[in-house]
N, C-alpha and C. Protein backbone atom coordinates (compact mmCIF):
# COMPACT_ATOMS: atom_id res chain seq x y z
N UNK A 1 11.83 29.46 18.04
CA UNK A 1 11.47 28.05 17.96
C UNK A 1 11.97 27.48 16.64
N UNK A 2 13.05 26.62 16.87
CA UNK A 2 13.29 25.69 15.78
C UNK A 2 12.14 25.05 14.67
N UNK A 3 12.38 24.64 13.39
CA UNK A 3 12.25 23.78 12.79
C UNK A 3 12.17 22.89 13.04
N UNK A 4 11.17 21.60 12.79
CA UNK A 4 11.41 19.91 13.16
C UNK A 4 11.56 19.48 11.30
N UNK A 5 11.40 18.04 12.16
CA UNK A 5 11.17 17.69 10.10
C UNK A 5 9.80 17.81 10.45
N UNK A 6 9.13 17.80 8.53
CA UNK A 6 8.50 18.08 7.64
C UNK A 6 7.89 16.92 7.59
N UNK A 7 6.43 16.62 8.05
CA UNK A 7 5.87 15.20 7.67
C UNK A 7 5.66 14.72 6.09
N UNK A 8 5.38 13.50 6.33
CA UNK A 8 5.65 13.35 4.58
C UNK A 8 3.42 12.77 4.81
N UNK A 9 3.40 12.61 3.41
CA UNK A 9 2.21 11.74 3.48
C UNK A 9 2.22 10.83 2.28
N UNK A 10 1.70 10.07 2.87
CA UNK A 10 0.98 8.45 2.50
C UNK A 10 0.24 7.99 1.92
N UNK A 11 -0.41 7.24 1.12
CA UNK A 11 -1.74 6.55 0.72
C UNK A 11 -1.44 4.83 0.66
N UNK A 12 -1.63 4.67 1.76
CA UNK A 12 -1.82 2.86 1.60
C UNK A 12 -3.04 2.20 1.30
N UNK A 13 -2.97 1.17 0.47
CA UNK A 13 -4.28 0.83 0.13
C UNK A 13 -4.37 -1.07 0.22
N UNK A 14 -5.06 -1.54 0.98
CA UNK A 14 -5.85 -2.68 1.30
C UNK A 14 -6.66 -3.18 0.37
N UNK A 15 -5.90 -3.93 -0.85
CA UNK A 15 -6.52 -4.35 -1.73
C UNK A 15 -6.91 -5.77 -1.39
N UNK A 16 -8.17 -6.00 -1.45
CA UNK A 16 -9.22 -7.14 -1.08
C UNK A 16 -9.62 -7.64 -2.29
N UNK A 17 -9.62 -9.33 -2.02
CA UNK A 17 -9.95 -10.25 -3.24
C UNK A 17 -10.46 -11.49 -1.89
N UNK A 18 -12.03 -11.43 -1.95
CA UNK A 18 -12.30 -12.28 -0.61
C UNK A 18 -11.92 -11.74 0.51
N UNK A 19 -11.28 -13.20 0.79
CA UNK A 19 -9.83 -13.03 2.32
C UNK A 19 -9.02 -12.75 2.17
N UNK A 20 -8.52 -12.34 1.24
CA UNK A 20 -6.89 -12.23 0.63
C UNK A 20 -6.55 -11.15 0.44
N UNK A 21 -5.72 -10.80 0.75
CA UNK A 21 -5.08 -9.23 0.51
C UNK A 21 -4.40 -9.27 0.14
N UNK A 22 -3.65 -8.23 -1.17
CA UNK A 22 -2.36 -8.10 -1.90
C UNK A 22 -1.04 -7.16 -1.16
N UNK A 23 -0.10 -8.47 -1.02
CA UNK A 23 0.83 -7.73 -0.63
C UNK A 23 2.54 -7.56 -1.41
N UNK A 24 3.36 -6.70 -1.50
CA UNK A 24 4.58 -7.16 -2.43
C UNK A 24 5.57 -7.08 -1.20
N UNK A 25 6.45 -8.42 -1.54
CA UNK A 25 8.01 -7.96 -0.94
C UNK A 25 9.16 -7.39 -1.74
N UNK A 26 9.08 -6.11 -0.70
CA UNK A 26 9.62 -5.44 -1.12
C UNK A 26 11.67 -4.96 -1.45
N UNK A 27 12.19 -4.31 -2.62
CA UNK A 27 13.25 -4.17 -2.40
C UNK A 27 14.18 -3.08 -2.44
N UNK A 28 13.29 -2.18 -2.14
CA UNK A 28 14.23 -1.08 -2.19
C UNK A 28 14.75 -0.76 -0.87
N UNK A 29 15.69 -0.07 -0.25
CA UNK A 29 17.00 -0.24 0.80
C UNK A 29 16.32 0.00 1.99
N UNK A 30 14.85 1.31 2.43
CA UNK A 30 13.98 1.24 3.38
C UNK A 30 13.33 0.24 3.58
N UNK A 31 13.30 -0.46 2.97
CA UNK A 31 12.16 -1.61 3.53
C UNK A 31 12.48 -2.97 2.91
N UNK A 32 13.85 -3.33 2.22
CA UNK A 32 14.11 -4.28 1.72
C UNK A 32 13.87 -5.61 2.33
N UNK A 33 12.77 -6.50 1.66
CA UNK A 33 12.68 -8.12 1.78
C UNK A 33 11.51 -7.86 3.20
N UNK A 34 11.05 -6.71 3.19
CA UNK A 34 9.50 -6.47 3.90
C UNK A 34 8.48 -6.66 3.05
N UNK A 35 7.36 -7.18 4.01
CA UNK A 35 6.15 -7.25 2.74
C UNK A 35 5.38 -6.49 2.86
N UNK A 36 4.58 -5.51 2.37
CA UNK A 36 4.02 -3.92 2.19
C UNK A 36 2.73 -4.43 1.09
N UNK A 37 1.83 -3.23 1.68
CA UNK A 37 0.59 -3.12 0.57
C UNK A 37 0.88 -1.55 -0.47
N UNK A 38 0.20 -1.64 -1.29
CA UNK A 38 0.58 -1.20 -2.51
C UNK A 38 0.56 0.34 -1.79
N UNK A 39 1.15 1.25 -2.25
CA UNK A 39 1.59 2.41 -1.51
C UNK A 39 1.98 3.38 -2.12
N UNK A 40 2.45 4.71 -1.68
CA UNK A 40 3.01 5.70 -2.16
C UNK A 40 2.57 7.71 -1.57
N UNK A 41 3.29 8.08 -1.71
CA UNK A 41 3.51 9.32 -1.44
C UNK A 41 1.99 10.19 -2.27
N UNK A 42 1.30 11.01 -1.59
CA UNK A 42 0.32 11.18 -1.88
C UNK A 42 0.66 12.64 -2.80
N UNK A 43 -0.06 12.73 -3.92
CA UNK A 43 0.43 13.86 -4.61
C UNK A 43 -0.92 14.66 -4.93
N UNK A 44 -1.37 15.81 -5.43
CA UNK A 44 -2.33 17.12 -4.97
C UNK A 44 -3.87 16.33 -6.18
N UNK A 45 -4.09 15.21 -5.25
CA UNK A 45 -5.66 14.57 -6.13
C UNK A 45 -6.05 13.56 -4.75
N UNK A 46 -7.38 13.78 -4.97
CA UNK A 46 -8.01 12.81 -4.17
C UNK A 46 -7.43 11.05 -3.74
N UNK A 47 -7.64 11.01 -2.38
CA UNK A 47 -7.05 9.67 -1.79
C UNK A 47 -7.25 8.60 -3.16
N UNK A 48 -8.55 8.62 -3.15
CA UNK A 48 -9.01 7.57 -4.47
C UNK A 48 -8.28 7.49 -5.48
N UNK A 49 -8.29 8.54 -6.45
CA UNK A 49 -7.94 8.85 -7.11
C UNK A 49 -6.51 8.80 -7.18
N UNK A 50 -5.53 9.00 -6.26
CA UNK A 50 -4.60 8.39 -5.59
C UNK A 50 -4.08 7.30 -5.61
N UNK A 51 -5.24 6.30 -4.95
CA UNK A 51 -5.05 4.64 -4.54
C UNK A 51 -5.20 4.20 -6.08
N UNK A 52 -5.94 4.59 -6.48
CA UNK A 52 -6.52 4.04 -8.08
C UNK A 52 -5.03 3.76 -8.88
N UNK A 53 -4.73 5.29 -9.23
CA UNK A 53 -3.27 5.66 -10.16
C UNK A 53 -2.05 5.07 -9.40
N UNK A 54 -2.08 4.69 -8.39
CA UNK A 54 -0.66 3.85 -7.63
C UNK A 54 -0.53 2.72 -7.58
N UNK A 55 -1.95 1.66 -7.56
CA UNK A 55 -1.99 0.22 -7.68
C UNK A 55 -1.99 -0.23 -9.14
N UNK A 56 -2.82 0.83 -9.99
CA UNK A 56 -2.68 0.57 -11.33
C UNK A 56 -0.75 0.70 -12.27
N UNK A 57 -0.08 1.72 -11.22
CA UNK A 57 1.10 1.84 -11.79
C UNK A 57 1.52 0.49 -11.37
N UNK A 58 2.16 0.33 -9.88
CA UNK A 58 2.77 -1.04 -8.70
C UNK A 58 1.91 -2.26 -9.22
N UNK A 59 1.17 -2.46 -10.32
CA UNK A 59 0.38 -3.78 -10.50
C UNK A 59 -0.09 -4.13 -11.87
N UNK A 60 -0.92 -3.16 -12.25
CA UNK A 60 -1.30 -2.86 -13.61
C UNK A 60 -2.92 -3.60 -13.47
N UNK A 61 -3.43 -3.08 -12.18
CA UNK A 61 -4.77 -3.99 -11.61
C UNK A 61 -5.55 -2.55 -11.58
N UNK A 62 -6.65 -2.86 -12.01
CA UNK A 62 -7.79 -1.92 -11.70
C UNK A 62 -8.56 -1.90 -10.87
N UNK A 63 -9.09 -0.97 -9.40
CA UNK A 63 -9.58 -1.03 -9.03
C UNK A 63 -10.93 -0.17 -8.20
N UNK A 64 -11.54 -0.44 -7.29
CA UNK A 64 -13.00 0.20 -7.58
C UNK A 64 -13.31 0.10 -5.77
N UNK A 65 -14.32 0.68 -5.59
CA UNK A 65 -15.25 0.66 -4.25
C UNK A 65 -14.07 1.23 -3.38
N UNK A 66 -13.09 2.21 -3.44
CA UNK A 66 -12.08 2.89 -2.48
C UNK A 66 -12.86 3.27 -1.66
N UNK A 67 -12.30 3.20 -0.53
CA UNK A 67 -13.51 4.21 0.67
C UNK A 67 -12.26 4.14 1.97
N UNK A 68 -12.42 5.52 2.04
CA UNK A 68 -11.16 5.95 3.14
C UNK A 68 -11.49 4.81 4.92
N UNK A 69 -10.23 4.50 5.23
CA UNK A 69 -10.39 4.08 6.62
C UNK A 69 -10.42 4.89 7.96
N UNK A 70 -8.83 5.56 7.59
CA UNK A 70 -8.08 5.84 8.97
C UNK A 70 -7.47 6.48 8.81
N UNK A 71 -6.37 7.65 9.51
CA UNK A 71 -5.14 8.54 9.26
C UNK A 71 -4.36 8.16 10.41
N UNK A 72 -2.99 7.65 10.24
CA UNK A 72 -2.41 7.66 11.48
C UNK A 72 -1.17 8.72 11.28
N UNK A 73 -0.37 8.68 12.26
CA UNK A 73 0.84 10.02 12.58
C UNK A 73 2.12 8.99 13.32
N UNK A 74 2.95 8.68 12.54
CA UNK A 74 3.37 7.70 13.18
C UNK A 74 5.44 8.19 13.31
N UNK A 75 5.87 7.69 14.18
CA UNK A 75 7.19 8.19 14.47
C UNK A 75 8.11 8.46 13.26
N UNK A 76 8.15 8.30 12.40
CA UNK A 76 8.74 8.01 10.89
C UNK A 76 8.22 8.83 10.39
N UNK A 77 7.58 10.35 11.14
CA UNK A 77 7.16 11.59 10.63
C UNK A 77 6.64 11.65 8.89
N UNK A 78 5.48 10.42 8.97
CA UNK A 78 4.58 9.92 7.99
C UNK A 78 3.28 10.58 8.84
N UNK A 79 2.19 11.11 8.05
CA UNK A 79 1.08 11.07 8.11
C UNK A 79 0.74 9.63 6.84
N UNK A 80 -0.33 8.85 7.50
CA UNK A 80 -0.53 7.65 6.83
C UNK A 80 -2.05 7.70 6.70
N UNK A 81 -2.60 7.67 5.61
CA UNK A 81 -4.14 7.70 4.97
C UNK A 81 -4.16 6.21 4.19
N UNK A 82 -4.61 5.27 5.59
CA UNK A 82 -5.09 4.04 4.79
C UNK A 82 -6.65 3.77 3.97
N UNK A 83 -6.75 3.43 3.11
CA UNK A 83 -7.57 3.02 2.40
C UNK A 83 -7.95 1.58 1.64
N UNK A 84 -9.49 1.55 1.78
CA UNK A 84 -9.61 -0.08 1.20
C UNK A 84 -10.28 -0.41 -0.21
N UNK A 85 -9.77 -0.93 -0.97
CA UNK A 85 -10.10 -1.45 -2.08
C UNK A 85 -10.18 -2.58 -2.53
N UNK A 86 -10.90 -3.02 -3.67
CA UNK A 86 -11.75 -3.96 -4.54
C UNK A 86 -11.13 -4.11 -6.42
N UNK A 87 -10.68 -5.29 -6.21
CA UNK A 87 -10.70 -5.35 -7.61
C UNK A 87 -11.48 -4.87 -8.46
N UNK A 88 -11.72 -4.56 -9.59
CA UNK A 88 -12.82 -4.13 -10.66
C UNK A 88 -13.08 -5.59 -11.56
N UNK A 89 -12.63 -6.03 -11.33
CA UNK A 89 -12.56 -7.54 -12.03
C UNK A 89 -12.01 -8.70 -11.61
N UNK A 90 -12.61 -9.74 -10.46
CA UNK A 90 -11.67 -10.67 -9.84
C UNK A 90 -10.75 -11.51 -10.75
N UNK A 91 -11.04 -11.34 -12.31
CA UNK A 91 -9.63 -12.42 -13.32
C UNK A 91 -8.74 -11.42 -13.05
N UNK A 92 -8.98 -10.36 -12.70
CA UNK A 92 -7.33 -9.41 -12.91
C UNK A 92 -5.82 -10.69 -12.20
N UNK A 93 -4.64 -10.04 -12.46
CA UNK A 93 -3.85 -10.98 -11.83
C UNK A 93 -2.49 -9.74 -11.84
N UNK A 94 -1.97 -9.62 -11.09
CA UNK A 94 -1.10 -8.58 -10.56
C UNK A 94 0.00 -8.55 -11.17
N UNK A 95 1.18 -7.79 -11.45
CA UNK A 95 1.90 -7.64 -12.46
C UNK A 95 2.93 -7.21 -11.78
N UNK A 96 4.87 -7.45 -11.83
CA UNK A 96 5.44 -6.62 -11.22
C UNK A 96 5.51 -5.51 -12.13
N UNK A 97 5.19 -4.01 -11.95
CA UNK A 97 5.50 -3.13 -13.18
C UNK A 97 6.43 -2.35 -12.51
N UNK A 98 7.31 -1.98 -11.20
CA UNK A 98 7.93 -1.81 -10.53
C UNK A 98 9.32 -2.44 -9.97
N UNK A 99 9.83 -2.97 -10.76
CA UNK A 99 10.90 -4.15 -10.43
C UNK A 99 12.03 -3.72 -9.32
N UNK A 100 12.39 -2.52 -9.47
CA UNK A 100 13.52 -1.66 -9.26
C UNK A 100 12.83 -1.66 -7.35
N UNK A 101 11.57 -1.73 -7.04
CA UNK A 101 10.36 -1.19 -5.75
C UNK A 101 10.40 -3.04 -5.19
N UNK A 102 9.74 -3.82 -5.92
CA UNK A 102 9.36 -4.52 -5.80
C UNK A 102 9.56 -6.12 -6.28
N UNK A 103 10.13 -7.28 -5.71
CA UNK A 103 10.26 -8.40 -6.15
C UNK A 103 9.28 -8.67 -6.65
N UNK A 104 7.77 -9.18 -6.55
CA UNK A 104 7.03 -9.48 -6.80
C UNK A 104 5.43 -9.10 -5.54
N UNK A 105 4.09 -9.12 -6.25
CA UNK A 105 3.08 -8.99 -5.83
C UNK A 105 2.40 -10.45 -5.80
N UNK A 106 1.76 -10.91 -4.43
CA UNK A 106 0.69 -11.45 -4.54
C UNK A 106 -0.12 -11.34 -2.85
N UNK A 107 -1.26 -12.92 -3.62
CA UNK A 107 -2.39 -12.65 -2.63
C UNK A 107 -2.06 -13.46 -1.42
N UNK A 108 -2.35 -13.01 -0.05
CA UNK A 108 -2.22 -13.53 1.34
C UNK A 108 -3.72 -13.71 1.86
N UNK A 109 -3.73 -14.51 2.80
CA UNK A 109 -5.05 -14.69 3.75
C UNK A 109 -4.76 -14.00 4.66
N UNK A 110 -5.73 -12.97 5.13
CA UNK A 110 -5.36 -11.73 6.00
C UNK A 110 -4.70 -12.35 7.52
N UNK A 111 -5.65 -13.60 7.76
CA UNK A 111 -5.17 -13.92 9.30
C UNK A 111 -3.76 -14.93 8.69
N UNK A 112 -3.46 -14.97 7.89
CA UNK A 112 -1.97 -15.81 7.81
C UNK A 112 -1.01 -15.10 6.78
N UNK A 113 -0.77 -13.54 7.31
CA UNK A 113 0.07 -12.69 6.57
C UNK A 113 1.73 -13.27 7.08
N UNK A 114 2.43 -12.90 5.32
CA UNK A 114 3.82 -13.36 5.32
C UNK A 114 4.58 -12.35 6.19
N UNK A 115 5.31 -12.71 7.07
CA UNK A 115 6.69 -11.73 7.54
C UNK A 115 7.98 -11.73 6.95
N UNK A 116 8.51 -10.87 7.39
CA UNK A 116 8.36 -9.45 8.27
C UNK A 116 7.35 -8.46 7.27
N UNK A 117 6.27 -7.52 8.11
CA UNK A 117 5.77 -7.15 7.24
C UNK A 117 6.55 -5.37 7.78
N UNK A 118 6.00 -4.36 6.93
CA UNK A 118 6.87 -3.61 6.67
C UNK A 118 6.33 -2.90 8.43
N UNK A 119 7.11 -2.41 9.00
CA UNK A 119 6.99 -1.77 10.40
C UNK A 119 5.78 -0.96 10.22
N UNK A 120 5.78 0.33 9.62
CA UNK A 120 4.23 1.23 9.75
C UNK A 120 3.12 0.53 9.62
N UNK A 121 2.69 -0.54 8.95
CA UNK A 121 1.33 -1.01 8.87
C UNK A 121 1.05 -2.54 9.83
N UNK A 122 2.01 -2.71 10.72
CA UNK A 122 2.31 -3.73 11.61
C UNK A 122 0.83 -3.87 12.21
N UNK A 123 0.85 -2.64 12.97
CA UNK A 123 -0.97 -2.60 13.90
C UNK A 123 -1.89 -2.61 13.16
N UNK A 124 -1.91 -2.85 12.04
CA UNK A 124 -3.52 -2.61 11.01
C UNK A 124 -3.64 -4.02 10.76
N UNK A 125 -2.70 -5.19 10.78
CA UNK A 125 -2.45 -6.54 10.19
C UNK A 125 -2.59 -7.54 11.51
């Protein structure tokens, strides 16, 4: 029995301010001029802990009340561990610290999200 590929994994995180959710359009060549929530490849520490150190890098925003959602398995041989989060301070204001990833970050009203949004998180939006 052959080899397949190797799933990768995920930590997306649903950062909430009210109604509004933070999203960036994005520019790197997978997903260029898609709009995506703050994200990244999960490395050997808790989801939280995770979501925390990835929005704080992609933003320079602190945040708090993480609490796991969902895992999906999706054709793009991603395991995907979404998660939702809370500012720690609603003055925070989002930062590109990622330029090379990301044009810019901001806030959307969940029922009037910008397109195209990035294909994997299509059904959660």
């Amino acid at each position: 029995m052959g080899v397949g590929p190797v799933p990768r994994v995920a930590v997306v995180v649903f950062l909430l301010r009210g109604k509004m959710v933070l999203l960036g359009k994005r520019c790197s060549s997978v997903v260029q001029s898609t709009f995506a929530f703050p994200d990244g490849h999960l490395e050997f520490e808790s989801f939280e802990n995770f979501a925390a150190r990835e929005v704080k890098e992609e933003t320079g925003l602190d945040i708090d009340k993480i609490e796991f959602l969902t895992v999906t398995n999706n054709p793009f041989h991603y395991v995907i561990i979404f998660v939702r989060a809370f500012l720690r301070d609603s003055r925070q204001v989002p930062q590109n610290l990622e330029p090379d990833n990301c044009h810019d970050w901001d806030w959307y009203e969940w029922n009037n999200l910008p397109k195209p949004i990035f294909c994997p998180w299509k059904r959660w939006c």
